[in-house]
PDB file of N, CA and C in Angstrom:
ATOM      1  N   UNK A   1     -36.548 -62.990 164.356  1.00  0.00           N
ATOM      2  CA  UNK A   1     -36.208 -61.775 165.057  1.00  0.00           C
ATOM      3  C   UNK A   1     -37.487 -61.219 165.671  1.00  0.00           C
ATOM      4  N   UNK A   2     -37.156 -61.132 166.944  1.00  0.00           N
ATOM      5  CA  UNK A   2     -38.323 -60.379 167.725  1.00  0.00           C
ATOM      6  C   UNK A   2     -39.233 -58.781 167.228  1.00  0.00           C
ATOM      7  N   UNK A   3     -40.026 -58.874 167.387  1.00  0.00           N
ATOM      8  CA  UNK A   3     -40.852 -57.430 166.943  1.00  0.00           C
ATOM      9  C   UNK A   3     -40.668 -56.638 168.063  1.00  0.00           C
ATOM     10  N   UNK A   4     -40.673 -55.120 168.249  1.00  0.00           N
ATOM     11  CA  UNK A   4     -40.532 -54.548 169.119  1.00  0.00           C
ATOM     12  C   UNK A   4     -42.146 -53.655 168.664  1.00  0.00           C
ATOM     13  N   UNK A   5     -42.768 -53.950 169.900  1.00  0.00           N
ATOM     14  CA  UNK A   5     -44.273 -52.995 169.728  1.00  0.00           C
ATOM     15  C   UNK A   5     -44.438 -52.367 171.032  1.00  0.00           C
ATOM     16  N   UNK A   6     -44.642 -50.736 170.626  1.00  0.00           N
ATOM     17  CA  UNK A   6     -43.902 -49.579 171.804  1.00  0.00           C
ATOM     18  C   UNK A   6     -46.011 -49.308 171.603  1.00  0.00           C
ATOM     19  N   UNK A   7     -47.177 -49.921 170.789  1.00  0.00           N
ATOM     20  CA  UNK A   7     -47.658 -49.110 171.461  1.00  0.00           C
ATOM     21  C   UNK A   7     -48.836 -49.471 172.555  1.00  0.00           C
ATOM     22  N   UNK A   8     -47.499 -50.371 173.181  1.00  0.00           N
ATOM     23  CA  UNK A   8     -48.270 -50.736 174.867  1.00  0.00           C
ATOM     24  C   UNK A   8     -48.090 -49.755 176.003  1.00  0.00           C
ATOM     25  N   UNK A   9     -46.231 -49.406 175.216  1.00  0.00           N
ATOM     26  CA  UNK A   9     -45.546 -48.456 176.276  1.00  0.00           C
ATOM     27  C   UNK A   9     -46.307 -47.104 176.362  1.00  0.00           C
ATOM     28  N   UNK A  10     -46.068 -46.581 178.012  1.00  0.00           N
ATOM     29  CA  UNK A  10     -46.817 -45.375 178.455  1.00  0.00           C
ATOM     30  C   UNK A  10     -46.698 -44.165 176.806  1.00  0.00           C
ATOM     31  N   UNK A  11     -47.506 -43.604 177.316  1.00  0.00           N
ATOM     32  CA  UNK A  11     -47.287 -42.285 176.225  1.00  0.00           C
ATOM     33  C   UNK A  11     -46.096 -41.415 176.179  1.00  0.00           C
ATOM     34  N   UNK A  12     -45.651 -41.301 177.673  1.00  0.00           N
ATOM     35  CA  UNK A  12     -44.639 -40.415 177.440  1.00  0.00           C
ATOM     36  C   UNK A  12     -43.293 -40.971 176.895  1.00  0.00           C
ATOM     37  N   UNK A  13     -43.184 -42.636 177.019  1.00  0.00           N
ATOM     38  CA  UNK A  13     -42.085 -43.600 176.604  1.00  0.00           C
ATOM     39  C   UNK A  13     -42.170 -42.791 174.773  1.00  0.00           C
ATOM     40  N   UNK A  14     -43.816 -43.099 174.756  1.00  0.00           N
ATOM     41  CA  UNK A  14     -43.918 -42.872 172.912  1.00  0.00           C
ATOM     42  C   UNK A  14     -43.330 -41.540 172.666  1.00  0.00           C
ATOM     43  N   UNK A  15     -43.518 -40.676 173.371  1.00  0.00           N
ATOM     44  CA  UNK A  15     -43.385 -39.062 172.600  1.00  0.00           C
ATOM     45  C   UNK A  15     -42.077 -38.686 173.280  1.00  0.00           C
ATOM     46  N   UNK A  16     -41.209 -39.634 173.965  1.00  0.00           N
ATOM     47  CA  UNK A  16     -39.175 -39.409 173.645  1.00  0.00           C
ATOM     48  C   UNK A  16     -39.023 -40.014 172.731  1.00  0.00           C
ATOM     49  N   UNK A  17     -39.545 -41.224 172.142  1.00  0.00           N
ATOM     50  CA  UNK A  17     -38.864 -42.347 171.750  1.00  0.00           C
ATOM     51  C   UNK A  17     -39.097 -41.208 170.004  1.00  0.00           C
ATOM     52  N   UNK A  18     -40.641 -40.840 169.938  1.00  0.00           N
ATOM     53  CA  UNK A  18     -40.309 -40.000 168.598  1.00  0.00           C
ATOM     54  C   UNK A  18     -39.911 -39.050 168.599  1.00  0.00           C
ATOM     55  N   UNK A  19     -39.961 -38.188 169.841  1.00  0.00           N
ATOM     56  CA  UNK A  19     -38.169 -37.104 169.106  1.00  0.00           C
ATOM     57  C   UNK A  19     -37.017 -37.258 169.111  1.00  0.00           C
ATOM     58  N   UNK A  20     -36.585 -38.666 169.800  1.00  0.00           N
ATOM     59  CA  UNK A  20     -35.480 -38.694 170.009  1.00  0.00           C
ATOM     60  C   UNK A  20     -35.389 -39.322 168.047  1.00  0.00           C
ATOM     61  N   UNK A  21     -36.474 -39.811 167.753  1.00  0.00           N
ATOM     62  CA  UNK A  21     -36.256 -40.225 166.388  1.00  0.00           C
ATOM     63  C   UNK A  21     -36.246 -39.429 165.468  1.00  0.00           C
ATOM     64  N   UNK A  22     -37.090 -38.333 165.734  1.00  0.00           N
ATOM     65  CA  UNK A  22     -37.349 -36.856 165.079  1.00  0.00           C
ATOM     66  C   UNK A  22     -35.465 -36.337 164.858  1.00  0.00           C
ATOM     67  N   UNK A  23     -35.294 -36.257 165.957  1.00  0.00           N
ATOM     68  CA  UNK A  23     -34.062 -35.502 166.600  1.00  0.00           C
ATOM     69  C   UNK A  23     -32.990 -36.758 165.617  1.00  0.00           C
ATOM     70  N   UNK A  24     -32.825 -37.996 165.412  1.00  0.00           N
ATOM     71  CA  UNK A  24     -31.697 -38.608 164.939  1.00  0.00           C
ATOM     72  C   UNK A  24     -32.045 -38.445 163.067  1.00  0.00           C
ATOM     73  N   UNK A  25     -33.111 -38.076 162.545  1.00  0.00           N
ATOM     74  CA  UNK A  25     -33.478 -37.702 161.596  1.00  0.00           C
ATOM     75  C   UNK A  25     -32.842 -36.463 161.062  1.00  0.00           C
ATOM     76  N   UNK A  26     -33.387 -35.525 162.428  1.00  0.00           N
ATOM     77  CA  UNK A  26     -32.886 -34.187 161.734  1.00  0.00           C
ATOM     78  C   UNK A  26     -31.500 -33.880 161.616  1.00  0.00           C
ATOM     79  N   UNK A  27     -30.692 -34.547 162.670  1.00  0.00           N
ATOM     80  CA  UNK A  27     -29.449 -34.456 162.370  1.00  0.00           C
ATOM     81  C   UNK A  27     -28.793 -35.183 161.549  1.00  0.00           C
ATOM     82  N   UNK A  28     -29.416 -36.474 160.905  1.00  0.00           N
ATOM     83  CA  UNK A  28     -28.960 -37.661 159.297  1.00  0.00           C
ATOM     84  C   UNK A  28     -29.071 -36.486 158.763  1.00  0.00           C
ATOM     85  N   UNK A  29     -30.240 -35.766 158.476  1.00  0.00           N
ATOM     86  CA  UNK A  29     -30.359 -34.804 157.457  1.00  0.00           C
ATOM     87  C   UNK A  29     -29.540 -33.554 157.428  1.00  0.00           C
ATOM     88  N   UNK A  30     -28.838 -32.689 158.622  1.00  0.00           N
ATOM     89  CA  UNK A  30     -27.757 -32.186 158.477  1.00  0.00           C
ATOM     90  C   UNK A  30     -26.405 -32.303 158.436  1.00  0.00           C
ATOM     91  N   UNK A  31     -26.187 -33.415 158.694  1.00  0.00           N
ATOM     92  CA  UNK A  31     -25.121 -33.922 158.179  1.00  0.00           C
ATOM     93  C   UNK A  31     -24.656 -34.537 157.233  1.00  0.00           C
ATOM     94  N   UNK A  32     -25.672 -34.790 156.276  1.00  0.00           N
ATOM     95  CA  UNK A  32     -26.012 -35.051 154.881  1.00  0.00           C
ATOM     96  C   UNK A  32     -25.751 -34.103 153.979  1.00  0.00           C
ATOM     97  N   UNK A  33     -26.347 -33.020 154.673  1.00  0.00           N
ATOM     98  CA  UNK A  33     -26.184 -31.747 153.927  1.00  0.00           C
ATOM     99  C   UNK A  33     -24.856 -31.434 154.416  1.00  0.00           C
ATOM    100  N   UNK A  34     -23.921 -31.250 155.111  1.00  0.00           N
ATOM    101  CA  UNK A  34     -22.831 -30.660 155.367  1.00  0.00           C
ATOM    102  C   UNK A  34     -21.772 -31.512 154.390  1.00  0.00           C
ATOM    103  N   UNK A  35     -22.022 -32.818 154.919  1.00  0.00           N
ATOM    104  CA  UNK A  35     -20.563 -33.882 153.947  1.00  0.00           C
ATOM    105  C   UNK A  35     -21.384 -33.626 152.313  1.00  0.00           C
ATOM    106  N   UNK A  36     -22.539 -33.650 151.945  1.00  0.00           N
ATOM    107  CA  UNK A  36     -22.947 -33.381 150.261  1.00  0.00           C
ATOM    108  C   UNK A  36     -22.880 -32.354 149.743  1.00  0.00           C
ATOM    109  N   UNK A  37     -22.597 -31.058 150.638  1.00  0.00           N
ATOM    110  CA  UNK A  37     -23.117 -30.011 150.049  1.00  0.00           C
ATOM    111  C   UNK A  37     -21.615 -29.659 148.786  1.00  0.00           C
ATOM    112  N   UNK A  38     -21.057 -29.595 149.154  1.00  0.00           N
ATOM    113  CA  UNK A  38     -19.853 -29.580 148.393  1.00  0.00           C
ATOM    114  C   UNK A  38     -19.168 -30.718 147.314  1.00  0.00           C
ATOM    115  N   UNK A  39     -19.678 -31.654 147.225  1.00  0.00           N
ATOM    116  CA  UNK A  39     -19.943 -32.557 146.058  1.00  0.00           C
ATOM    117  C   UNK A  39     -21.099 -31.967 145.010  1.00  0.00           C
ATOM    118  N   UNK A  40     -22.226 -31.413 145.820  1.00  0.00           N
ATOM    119  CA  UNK A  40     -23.366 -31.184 144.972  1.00  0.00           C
ATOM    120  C   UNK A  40     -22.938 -29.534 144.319  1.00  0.00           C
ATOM    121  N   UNK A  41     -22.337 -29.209 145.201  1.00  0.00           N
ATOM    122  CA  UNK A  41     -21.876 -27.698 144.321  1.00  0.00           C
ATOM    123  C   UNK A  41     -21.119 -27.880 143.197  1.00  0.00           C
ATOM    124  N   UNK A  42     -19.797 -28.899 143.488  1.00  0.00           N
ATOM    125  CA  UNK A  42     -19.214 -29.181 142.265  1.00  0.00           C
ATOM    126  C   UNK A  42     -20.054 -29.552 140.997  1.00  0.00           C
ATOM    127  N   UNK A  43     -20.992 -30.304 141.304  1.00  0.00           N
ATOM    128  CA  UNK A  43     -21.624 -31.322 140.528  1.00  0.00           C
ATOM    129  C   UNK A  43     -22.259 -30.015 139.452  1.00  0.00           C
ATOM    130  N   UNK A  44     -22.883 -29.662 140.224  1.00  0.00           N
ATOM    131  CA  UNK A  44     -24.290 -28.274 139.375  1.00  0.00           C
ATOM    132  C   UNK A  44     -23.194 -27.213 139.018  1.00  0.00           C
ATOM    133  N   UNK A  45     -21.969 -26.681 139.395  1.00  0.00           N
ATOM    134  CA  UNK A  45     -20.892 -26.168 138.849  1.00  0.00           C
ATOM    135  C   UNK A  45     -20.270 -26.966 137.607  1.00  0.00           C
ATOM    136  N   UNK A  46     -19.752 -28.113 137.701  1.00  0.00           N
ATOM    137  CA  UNK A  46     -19.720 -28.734 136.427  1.00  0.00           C
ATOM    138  C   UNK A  46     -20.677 -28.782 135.491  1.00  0.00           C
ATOM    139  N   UNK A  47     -22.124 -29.017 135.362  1.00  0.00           N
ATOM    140  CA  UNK A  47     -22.997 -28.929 134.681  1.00  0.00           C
ATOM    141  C   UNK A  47     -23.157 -27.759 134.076  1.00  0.00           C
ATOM    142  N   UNK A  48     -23.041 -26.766 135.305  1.00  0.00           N
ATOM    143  CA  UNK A  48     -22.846 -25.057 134.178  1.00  0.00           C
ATOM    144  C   UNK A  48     -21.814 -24.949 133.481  1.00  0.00           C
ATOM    145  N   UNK A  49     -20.793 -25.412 133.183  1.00  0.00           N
ATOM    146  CA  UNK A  49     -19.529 -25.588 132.728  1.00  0.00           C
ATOM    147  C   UNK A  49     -19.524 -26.190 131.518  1.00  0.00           C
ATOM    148  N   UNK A  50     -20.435 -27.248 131.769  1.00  0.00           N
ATOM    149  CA  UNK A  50     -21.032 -27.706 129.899  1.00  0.00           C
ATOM    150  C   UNK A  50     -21.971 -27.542 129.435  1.00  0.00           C
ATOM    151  N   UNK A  51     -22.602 -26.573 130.030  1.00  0.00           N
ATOM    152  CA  UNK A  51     -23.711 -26.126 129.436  1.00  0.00           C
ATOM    153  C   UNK A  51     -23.375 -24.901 128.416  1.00  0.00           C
ATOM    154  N   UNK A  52     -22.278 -24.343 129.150  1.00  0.00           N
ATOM    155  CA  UNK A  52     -21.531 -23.088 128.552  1.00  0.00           C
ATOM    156  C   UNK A  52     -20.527 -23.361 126.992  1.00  0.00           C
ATOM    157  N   UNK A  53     -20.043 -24.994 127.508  1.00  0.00           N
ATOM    158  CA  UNK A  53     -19.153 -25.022 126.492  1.00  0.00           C
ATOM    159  C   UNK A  53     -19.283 -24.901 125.135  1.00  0.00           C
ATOM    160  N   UNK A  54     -20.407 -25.030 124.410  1.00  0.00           N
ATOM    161  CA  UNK A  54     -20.576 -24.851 123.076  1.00  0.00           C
ATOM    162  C   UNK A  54     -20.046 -23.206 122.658  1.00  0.00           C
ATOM    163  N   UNK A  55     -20.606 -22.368 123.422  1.00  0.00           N
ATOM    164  CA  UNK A  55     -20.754 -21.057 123.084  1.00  0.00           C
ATOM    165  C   UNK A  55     -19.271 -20.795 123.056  1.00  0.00           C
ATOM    166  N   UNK A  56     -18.591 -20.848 124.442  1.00  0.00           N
ATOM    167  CA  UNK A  56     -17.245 -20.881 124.607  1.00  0.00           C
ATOM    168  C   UNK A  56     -16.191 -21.506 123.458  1.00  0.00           C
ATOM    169  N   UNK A  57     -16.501 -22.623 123.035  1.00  0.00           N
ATOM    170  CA  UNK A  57     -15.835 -22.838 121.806  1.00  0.00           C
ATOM    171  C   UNK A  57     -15.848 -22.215 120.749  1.00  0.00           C
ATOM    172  N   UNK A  58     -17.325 -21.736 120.393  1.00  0.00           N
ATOM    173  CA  UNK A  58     -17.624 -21.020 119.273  1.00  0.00           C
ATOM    174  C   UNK A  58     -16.394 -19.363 119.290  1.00  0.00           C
ATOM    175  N   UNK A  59     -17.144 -18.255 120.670  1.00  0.00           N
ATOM    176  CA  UNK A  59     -15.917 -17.778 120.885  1.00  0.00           C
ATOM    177  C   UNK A  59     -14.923 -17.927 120.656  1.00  0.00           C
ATOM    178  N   UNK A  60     -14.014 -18.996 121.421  1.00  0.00           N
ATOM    179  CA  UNK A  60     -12.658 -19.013 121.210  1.00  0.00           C
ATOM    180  C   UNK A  60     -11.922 -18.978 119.486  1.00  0.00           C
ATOM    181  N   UNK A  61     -13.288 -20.213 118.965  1.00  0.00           N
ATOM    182  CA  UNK A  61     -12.793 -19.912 117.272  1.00  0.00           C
ATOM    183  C   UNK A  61     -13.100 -18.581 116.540  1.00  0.00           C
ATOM    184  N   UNK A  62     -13.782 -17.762 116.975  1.00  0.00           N
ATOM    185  CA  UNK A  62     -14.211 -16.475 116.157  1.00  0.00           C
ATOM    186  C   UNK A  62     -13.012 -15.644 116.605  1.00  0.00           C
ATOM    187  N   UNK A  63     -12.096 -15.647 117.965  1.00  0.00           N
ATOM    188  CA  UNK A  63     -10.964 -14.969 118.223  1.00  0.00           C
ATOM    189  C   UNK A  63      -9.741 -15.730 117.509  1.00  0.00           C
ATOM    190  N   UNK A  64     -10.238 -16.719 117.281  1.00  0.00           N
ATOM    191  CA  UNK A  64      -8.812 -17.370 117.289  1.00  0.00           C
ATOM    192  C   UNK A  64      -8.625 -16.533 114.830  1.00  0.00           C
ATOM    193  N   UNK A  65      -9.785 -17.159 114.768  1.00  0.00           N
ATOM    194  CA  UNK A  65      -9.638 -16.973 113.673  1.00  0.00           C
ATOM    195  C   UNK A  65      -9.445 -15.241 113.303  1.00  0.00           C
ATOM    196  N   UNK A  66      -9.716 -14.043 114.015  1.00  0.00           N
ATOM    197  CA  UNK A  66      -9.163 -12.723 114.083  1.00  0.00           C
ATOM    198  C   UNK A  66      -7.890 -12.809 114.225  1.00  0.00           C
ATOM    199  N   UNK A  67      -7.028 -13.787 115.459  1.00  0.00           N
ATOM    200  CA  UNK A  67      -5.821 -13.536 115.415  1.00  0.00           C
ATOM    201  C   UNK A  67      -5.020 -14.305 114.485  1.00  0.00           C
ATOM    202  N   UNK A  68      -5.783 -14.977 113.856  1.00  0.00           N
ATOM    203  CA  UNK A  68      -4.677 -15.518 112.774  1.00  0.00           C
ATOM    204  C   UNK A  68      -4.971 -14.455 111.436  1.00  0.00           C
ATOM    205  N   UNK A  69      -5.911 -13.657 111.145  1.00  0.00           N
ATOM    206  CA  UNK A  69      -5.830 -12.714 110.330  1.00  0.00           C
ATOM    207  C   UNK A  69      -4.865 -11.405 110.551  1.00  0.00           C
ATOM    208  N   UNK A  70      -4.725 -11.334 111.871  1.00  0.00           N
ATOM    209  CA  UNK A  70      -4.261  -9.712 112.281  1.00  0.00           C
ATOM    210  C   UNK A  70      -2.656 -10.366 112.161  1.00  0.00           C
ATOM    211  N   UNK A  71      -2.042 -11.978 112.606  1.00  0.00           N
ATOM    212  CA  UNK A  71      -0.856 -12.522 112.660  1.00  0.00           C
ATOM    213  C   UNK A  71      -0.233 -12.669 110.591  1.00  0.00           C
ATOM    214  N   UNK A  72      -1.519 -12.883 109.576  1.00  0.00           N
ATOM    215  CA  UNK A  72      -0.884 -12.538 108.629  1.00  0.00           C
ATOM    216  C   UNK A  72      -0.775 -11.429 107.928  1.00  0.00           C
ATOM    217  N   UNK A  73      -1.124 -10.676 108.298  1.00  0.00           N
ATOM    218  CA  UNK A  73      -1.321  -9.095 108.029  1.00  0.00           C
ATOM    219  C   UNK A  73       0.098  -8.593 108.251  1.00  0.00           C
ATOM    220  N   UNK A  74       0.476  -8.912 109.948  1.00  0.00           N
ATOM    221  CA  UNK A  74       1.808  -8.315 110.127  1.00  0.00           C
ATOM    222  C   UNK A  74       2.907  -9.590 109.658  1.00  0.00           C
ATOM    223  N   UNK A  75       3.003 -10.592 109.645  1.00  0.00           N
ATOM    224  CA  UNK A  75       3.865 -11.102 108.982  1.00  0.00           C
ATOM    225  C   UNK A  75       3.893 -10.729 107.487  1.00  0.00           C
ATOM    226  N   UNK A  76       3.118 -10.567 107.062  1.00  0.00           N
ATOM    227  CA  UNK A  76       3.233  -9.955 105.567  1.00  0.00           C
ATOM    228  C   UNK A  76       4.181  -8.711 105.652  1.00  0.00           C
ATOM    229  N   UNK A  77       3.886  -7.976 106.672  1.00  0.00           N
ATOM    230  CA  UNK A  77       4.489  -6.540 106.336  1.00  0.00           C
ATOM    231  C   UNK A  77       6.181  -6.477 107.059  1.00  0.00           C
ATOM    232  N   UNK A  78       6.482  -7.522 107.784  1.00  0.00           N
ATOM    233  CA  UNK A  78       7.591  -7.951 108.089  1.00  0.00           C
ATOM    234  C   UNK A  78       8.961  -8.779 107.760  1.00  0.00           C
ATOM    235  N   UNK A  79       7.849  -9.694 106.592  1.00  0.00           N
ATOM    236  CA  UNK A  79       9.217 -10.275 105.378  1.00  0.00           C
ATOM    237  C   UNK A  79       8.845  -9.876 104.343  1.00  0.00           C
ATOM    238  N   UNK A  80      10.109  -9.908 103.424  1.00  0.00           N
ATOM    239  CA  UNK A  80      10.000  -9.634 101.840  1.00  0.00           C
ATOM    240  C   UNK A  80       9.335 -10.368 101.456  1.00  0.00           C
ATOM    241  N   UNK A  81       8.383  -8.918 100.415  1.00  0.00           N
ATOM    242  CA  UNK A  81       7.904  -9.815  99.766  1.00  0.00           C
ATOM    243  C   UNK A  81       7.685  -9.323  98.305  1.00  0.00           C
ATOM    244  N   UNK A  82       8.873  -8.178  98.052  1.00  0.00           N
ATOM    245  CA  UNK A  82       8.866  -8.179  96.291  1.00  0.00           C
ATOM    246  C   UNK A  82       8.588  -6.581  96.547  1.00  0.00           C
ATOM    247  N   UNK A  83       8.649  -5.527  97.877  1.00  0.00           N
ATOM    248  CA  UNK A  83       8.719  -4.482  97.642  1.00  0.00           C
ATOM    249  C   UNK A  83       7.906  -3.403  98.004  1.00  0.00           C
ATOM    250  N   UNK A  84       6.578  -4.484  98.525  1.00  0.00           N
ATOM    251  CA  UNK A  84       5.281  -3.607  99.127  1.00  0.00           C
ATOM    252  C   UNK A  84       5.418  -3.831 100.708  1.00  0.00           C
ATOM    253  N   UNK A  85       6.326  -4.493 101.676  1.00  0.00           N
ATOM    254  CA  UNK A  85       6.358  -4.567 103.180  1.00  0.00           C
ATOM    255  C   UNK A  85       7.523  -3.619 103.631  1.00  0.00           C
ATOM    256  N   UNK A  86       7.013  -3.221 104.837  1.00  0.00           N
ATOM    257  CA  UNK A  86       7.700  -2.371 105.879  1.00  0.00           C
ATOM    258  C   UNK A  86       9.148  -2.525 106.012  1.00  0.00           C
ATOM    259  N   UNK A  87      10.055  -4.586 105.607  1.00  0.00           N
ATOM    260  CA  UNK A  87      10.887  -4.480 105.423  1.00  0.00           C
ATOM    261  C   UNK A  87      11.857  -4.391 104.041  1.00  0.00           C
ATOM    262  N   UNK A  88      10.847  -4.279 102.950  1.00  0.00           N
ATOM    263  CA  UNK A  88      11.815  -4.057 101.912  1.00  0.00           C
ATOM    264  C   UNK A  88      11.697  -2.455 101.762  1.00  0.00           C
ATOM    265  N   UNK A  89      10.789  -1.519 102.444  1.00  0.00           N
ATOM    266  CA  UNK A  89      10.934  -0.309 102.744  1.00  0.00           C
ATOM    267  C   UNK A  89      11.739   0.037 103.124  1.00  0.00           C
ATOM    268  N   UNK A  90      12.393  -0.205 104.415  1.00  0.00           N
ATOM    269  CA  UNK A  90      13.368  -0.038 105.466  1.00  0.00           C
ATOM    270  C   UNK A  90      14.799  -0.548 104.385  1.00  0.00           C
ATOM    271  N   UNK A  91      14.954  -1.393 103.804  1.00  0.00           N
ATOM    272  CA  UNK A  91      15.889  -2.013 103.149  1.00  0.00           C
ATOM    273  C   UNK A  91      15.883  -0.959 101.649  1.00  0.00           C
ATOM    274  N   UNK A  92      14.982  -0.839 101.231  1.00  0.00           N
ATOM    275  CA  UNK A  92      15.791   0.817 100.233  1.00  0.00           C
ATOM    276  C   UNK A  92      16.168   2.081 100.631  1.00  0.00           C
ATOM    277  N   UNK A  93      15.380   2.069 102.029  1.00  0.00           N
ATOM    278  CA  UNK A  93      15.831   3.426 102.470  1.00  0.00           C
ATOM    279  C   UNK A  93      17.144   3.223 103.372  1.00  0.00           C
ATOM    280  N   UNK A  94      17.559   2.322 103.595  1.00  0.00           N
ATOM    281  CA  UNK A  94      18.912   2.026 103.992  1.00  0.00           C
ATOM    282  C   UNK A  94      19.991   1.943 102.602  1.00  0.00           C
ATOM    283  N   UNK A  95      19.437   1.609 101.763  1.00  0.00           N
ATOM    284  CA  UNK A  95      20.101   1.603 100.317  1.00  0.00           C
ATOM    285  C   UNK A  95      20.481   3.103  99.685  1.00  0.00           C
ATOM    286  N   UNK A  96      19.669   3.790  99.909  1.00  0.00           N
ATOM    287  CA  UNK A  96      19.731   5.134  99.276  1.00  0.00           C
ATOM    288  C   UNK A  96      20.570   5.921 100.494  1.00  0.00           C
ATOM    289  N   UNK A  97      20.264   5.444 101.993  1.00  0.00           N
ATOM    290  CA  UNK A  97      21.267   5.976 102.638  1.00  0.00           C
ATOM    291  C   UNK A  97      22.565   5.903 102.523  1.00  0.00           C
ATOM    292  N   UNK A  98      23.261   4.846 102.717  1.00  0.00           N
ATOM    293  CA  UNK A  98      24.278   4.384 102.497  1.00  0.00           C
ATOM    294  C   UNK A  98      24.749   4.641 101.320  1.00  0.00           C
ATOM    295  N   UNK A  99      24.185   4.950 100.151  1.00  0.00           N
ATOM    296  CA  UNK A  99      24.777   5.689  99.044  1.00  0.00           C
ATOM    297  C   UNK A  99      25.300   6.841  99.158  1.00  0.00           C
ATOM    298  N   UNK A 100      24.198   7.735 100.095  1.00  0.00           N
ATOM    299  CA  UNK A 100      24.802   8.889 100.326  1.00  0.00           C
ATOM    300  C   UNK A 100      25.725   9.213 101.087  1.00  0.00           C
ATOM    301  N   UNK A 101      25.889   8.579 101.991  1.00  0.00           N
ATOM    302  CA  UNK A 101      27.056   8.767 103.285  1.00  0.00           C
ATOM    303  C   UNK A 101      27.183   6.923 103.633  1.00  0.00           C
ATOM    304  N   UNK A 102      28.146   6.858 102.730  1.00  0.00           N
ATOM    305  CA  UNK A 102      28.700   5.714 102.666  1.00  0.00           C
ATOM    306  C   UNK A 102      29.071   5.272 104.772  1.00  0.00           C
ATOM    307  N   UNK A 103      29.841   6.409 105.081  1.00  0.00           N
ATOM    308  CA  UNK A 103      30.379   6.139 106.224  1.00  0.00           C
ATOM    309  C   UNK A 103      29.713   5.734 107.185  1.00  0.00           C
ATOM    310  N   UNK A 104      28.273   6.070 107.212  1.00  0.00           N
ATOM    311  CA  UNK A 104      26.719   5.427 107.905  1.00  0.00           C
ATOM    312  C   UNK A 104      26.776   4.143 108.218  1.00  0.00           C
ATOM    313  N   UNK A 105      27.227   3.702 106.878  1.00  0.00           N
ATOM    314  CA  UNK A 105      26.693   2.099 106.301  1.00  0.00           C
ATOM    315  C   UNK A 105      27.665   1.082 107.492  1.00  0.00           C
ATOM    316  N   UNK A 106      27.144  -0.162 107.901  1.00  0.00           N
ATOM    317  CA  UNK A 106      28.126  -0.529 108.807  1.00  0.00           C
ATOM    318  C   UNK A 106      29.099  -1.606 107.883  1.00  0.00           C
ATOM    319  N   UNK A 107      29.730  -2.507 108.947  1.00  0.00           N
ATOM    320  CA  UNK A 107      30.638  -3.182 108.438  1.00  0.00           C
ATOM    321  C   UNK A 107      29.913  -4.270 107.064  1.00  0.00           C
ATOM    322  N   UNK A 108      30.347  -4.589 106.109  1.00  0.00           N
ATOM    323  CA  UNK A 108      29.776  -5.415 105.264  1.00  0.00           C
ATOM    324  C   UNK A 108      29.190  -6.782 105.955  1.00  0.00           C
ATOM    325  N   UNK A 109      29.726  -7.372 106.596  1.00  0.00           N
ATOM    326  CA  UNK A 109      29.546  -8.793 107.400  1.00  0.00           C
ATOM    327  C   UNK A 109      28.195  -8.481 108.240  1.00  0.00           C
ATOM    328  N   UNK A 110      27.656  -7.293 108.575  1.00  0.00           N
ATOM    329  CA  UNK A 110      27.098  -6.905 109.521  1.00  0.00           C
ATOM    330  C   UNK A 110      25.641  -6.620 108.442  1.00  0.00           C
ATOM    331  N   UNK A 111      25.751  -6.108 107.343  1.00  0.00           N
ATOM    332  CA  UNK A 111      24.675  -5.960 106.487  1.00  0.00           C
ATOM    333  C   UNK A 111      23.571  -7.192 106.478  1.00  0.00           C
ATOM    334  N   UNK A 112      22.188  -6.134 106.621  1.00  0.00           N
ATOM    335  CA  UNK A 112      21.470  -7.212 106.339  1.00  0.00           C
ATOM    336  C   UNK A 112      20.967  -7.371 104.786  1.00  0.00           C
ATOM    337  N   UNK A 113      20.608  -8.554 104.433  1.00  0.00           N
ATOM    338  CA  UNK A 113      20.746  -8.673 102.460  1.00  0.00           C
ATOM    339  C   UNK A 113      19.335  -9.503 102.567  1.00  0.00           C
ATOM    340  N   UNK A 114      18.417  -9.349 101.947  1.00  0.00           N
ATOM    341  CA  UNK A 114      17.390  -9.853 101.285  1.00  0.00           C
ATOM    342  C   UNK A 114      17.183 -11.274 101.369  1.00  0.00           C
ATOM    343  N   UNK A 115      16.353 -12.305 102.342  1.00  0.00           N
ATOM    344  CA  UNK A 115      16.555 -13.766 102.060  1.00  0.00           C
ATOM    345  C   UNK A 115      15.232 -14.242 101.092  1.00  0.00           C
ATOM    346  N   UNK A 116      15.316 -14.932 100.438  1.00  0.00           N
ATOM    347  CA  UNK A 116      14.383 -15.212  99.577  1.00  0.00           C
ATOM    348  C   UNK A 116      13.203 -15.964 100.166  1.00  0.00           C
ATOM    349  N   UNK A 117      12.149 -15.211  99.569  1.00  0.00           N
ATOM    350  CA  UNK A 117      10.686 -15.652 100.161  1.00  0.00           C
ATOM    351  C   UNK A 117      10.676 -16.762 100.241  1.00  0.00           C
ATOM    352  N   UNK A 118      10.259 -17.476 101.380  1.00  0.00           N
ATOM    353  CA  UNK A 118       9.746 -18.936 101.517  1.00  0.00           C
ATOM    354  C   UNK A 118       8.165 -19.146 101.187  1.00  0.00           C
ATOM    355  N   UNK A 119       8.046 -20.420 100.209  1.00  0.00           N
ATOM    356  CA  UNK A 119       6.671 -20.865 100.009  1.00  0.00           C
ATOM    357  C   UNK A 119       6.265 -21.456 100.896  1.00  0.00           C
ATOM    358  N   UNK A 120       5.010 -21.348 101.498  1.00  0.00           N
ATOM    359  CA  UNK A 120       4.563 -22.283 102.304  1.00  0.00           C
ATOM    360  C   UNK A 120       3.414 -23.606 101.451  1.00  0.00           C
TER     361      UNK A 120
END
């Protein structure tokens, strides 16, 4: 393959020939940047994303583990459980009602009755 040697050619041949090379450079290089730039954002966006994740996990378990405390707290106070929850409250004071004014009380079929604690 032939060599091409420009520096016989006049000067002014030399100083298009390097901006026009200047010039096909600078535009590789912005158009490099236009089609990459948005791969490279993702890229350094993903990287902050696991850089974060430890902490973020940690979080999520320090909430998670509050809401499973605050979830047995009120399930406690929502089934029987021998006399200290909100519903065996509600269930004597419906007892003592219905003693007194029987006519209150609804149909028997309709009563609610005590189901026995489940073990987990």
């Amino acid at each position: 393959m032939p060599s091409i040697d420009y520096s016989n050619a006049p000067a002014w041949l030399q100083w298009v020939l390097a901006a026009a090379g200047l010039l096909a450079l600078v535009v590789g290089v912005i158009q490099f940047i236009r089609k990459g730039w948005p791969v490279l954002s993702r890229f350094v966006a993903t990287i902050n994303a696991l850089s974060d994740l430890p902490e973020y996990i940690t979080e999520s378990k320090r909430v998670l583990d509050e809401q499973n405390d605050s979830l047995a707290a009120i399930k406690h106070e929502v089934e029987y459980n021998n006399g200290s929850s909100v519903k065996d409250a509600i269930a004597r004071v419906e007892t003592v009602l219905y003693a007194a004014h029987p006519e209150l009380a609804p149909p028997a079929h309709k009563r609610r009755r005590p189901s026995a604690k489940k073990e987990n």
